[in-house]
Protein backbone atom coordinates (compact mmCIF):
# COMPACT_ATOMS: atom_id res chain seq x y z
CA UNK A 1 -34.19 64.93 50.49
CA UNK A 2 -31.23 62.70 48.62
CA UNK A 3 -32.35 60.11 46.02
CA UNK A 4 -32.86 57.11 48.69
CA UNK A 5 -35.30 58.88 50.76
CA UNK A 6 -37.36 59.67 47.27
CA UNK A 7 -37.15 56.36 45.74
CA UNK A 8 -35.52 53.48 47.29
CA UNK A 9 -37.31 51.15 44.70
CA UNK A 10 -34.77 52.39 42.04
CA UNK A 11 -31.89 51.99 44.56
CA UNK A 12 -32.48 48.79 45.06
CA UNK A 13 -32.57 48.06 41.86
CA UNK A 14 -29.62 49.88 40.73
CA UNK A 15 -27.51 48.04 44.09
CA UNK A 16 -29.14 44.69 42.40
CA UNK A 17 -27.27 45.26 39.27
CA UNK A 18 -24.30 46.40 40.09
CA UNK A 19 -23.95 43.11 42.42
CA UNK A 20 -25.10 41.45 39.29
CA UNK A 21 -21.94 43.08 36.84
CA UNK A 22 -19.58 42.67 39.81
CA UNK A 23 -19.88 38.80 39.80
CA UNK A 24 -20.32 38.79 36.38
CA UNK A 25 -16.91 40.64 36.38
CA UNK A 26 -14.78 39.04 38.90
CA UNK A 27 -14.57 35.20 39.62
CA UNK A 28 -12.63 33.53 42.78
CA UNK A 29 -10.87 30.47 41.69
CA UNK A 30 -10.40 28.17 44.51
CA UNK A 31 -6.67 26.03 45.09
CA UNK A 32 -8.58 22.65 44.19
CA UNK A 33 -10.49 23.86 41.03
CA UNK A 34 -9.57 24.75 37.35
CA UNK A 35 -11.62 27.56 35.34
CA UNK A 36 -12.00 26.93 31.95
CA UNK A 37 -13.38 30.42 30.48
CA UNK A 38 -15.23 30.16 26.96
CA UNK A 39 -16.05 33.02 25.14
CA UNK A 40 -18.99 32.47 22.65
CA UNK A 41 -18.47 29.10 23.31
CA UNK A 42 -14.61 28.90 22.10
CA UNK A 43 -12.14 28.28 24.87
CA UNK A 44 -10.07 31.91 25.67
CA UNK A 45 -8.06 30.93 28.75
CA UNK A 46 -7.68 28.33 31.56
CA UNK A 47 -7.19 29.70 35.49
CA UNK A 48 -4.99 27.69 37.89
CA UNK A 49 -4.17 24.61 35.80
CA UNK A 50 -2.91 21.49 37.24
CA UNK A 51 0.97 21.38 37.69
CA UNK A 52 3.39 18.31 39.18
CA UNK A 53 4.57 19.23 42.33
CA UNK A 54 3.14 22.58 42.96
CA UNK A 55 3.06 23.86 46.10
CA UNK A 56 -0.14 25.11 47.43
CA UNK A 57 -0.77 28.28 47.79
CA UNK A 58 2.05 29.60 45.01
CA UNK A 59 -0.55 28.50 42.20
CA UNK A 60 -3.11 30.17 39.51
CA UNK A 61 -5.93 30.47 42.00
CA UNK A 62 -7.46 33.93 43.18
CA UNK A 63 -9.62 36.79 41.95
CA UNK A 64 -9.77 36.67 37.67
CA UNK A 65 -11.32 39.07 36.02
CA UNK A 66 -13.97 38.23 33.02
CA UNK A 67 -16.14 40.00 30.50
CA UNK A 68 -19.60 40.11 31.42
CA UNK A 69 -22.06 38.44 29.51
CA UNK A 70 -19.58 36.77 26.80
CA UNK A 71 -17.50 35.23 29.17
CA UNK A 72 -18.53 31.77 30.70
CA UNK A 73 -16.56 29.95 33.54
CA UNK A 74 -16.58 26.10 33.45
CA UNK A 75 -15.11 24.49 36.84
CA UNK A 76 -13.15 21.34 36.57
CA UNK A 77 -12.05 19.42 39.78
CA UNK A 78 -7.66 19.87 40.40
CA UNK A 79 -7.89 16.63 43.04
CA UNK A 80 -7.73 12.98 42.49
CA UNK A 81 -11.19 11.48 41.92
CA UNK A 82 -11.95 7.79 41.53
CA UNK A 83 -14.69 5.76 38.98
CA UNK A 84 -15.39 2.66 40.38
CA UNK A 85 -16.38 -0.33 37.84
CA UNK A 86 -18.82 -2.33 38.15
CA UNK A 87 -18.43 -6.35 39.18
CA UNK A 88 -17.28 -8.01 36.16
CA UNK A 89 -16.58 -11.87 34.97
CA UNK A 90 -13.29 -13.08 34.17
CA UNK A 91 -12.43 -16.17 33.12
CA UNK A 92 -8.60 -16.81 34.01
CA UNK A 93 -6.37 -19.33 32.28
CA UNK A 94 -7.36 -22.34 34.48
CA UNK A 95 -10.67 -22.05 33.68
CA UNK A 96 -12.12 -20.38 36.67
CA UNK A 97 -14.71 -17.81 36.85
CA UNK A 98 -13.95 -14.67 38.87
CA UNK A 99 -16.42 -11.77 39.94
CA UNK A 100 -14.02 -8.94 40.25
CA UNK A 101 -14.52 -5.57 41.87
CA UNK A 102 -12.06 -2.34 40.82
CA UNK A 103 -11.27 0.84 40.86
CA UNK A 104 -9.15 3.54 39.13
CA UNK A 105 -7.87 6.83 40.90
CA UNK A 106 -7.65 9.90 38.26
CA UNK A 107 -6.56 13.70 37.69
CA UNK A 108 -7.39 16.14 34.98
CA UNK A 109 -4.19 17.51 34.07
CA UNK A 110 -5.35 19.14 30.76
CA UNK A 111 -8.92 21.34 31.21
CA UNK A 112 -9.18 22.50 27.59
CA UNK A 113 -8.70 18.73 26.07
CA UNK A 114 -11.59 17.44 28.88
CA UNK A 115 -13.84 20.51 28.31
CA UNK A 116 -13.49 19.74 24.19
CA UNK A 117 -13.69 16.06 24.25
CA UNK A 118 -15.97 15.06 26.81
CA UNK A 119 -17.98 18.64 27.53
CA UNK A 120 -18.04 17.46 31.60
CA UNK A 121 -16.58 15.32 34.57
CA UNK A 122 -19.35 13.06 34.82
CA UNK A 123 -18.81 11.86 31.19
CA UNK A 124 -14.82 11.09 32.02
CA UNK A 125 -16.33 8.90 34.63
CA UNK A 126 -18.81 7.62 32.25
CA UNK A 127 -15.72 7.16 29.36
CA UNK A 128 -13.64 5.19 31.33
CA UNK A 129 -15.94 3.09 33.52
CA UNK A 130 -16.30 0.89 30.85
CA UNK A 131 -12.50 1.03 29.27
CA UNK A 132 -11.31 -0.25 33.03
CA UNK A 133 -13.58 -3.30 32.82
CA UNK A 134 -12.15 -4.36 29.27
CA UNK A 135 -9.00 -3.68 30.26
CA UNK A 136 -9.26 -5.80 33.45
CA UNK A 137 -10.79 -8.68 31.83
CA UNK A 138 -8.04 -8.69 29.14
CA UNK A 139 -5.23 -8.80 31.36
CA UNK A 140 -6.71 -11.19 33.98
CA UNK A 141 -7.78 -13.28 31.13
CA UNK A 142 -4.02 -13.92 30.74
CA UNK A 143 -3.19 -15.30 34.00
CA UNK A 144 -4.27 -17.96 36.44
CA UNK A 145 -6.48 -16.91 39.16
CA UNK A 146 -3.64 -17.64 42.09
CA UNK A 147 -1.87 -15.41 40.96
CA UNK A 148 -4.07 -12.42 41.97
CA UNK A 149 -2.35 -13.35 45.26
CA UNK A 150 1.19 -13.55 44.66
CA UNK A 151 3.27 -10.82 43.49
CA UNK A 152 2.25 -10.62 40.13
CA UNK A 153 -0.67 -8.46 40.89
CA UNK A 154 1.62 -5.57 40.84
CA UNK A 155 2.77 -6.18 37.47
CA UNK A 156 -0.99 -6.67 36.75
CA UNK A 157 -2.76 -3.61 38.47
CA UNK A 158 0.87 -1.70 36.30
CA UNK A 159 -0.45 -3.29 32.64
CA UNK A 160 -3.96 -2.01 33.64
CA UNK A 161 -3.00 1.30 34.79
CA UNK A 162 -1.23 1.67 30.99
CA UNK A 163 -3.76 0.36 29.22
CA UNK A 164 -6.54 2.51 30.56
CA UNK A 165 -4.17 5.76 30.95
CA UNK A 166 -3.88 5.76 26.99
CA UNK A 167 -7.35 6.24 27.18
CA UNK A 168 -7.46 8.69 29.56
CA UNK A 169 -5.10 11.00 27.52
CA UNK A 170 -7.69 11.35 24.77
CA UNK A 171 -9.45 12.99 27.93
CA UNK A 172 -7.23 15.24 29.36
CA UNK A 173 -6.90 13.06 32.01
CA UNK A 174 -3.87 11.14 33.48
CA UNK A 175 -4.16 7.71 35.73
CA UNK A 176 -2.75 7.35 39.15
CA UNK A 177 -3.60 4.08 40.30
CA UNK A 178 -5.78 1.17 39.91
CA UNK A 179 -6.71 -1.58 42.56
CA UNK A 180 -8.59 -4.46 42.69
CA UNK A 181 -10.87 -4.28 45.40
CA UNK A 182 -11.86 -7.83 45.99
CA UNK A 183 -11.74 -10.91 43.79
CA UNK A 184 -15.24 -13.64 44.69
CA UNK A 185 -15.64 -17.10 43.31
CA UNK A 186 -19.58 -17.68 42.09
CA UNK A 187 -21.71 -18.89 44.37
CA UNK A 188 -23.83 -22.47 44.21
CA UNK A 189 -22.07 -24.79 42.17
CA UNK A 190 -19.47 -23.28 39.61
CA UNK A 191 -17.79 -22.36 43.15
CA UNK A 192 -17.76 -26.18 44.59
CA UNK A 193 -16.33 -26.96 41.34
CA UNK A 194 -13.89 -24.43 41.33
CA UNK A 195 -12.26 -25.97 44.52
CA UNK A 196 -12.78 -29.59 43.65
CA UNK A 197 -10.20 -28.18 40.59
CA UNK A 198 -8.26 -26.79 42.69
CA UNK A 199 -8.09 -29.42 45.70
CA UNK A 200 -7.33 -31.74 42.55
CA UNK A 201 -4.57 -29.74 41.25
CA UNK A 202 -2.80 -29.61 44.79
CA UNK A 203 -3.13 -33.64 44.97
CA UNK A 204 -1.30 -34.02 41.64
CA UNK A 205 1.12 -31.78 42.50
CA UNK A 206 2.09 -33.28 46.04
CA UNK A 207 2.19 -36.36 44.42
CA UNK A 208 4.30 -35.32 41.57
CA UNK A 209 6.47 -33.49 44.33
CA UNK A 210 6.50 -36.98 46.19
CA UNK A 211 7.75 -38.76 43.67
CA UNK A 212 10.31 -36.48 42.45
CA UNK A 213 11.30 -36.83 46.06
CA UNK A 214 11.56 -40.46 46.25
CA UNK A 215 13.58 -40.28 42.93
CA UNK A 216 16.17 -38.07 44.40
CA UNK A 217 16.48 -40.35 47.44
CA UNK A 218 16.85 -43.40 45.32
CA UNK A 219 19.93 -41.98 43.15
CA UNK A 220 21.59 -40.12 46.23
CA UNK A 221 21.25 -43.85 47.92
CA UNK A 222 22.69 -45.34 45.13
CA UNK A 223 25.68 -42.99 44.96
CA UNK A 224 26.01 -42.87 48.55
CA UNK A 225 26.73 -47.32 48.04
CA UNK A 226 28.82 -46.61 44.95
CA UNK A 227 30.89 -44.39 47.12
CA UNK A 228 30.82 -46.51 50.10
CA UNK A 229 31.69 -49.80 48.27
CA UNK A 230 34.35 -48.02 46.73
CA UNK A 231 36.32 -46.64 49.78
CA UNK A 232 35.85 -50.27 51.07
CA UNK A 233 37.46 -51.84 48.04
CA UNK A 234 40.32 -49.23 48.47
CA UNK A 235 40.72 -49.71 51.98
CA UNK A 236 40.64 -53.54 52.30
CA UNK A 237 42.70 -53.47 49.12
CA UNK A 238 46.15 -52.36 50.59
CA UNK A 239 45.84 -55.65 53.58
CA UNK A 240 43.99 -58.31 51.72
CA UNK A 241 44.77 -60.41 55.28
CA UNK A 242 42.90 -57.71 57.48
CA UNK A 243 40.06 -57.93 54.76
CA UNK A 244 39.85 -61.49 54.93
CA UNK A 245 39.71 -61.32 58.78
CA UNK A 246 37.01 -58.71 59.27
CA UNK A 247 34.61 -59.95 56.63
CA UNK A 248 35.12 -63.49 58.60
CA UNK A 249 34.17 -61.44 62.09
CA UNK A 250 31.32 -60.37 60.56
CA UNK A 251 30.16 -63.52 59.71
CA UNK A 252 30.64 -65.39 62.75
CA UNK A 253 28.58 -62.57 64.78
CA UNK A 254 26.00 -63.02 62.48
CA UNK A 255 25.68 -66.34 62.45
CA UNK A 256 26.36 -67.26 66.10
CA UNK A 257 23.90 -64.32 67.09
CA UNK A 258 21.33 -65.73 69.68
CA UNK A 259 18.03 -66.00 67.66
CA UNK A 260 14.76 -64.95 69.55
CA UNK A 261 16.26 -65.10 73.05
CA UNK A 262 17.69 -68.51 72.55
CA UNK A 263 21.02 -70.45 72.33
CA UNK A 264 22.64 -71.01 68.56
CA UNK A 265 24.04 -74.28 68.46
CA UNK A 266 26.52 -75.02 65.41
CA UNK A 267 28.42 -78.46 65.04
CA UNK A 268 31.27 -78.38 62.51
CA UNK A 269 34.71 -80.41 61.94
CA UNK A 270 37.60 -78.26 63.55
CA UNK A 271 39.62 -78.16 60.25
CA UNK A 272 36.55 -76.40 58.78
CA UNK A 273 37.09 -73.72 56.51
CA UNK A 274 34.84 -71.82 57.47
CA UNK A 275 36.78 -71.60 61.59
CA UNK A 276 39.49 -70.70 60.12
CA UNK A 277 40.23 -67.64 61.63
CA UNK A 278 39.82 -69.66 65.28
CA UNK A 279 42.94 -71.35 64.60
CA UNK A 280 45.33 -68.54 63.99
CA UNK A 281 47.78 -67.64 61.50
């Protein structure tokens, strides 16, 4: 009779430790995780570290081999991962009140500088949760609150992203993006205020665009006369005679007009001055 017909109790056991010393032995390091392996505590190596523009498949991950009981594998996530801030007050430059909503998008691109400086993922998260809110109220805090909607919020969301990836460094970790998620006036009364500002500051400007307007129109008027009177004056100038005839026209069909529907009646000597031009050269 073989040893597993006499005592399968000590098979078992023997089967349950060599399981036991194989995965102590051999780890499989997956395509989105890094393996940080500490040896008494000291960092030794690093398995399938993040790389720009590596191609999956063609990276560090697969079977690694370890020392049993010294060795110690700590994961770290290889993907993007997010920390999302909590709503925060800003006060922009015209004196409004903003409740602000964000979020930055992250990678751990050096393992041994997270595992040493921060221990885990969660305190990354927990690191620069409160860096992105400081960050956003200092650079919002230097703008006017339109301007969240023009534009400029690239440039903004691009100061932000610097700001807080400086931090990140100390980390081991590197910033991809940052976006403001939605941007709330307070409720109740600081928000009725907040448009009666703002329906104010329209009013001024339309009227300061009004009468900037009306100014404009005034001088280009006023040039338009200069230049008209002058052509006249050089016109009329070179046949004073022709002048003198069509400036009397003009009178006569003025003042001979029919008023309100009615007959004009004039009564004046025929040597009169003014008929003139009735009598011919």
């Amino acid at each position: 009779m073989n040893l597993s017909a006499r005592n399968p109790i000590a098979l078992a056991v023997l089967a349950t430790i060599a399981l036991f010393l194989i995965g102590s032995t051999f780890s499989i390091v997956p395509e989105t995780r890094q393996a940080v392996v500490l040896r008494l505590g000291e960092v030794k190596r690093i398995y399938n570290p993040y790389k720009p523009n590596e191609v999956f498949g063609a990276t560090g991950a697969g079977l690694k081999v370890r020392i049993p009981f010294f060795d110690q594998v700590v994961w770290i996530d290889k993907r993007v991962q997010s920390v999302t801030m909590e709503r925060q007050q800003v006060l922009s430059t015209d004196q409004l009140r903003l409740q602000v909503d964000a979020f930055a998008r992250y990678r751990i691109v050096n393992p041994q500088r997270m595992y040493i400086a921060a221990g885990n993922e969660e305190r990354v998260k927990d690191a620069l949760r409160p860096i992105l809110g400081s960050a956003l109220r200092n650079e919002l805090g230097k703008r006017r609150a339109d301007l969240l909607l023009s534009p400029e919020r690239g440039e903004v969301m691009t100061n932000i992203r610097r700001s807080l990836d400086r931090v990140a460094a100390q980390y081991g970790a590197e910033i991809v993006d940052v976006r403001i998620m939605r941007t709330d006036l307070p409720d109740g009364a600081p928000l009725q205020s907040a448009f009666q500002r703002m329906r104010s500051a329209r009013e001024q400007e339309a009227l300061t665009i009004r009468a900037e307007g009306a100014r404009r129109a005034q001088e280009i008027r006023g040039q338009a006369d200069a230049d008209a009177a002058r052509v006249y004056a050089a016109s009329f100038g070179k046949d004073p005679q022709f002048y003198d005839f069509y400036r009397a026209m003009q009178s006569y069909r003025i003042s001979f007009a029919q008023q309100n529907e009615g007959e004009t009646s004039a009564v004046l000597s025929a040597d009169n001055d003014y008929l003139r031009q009735f009598r011919g050269r």
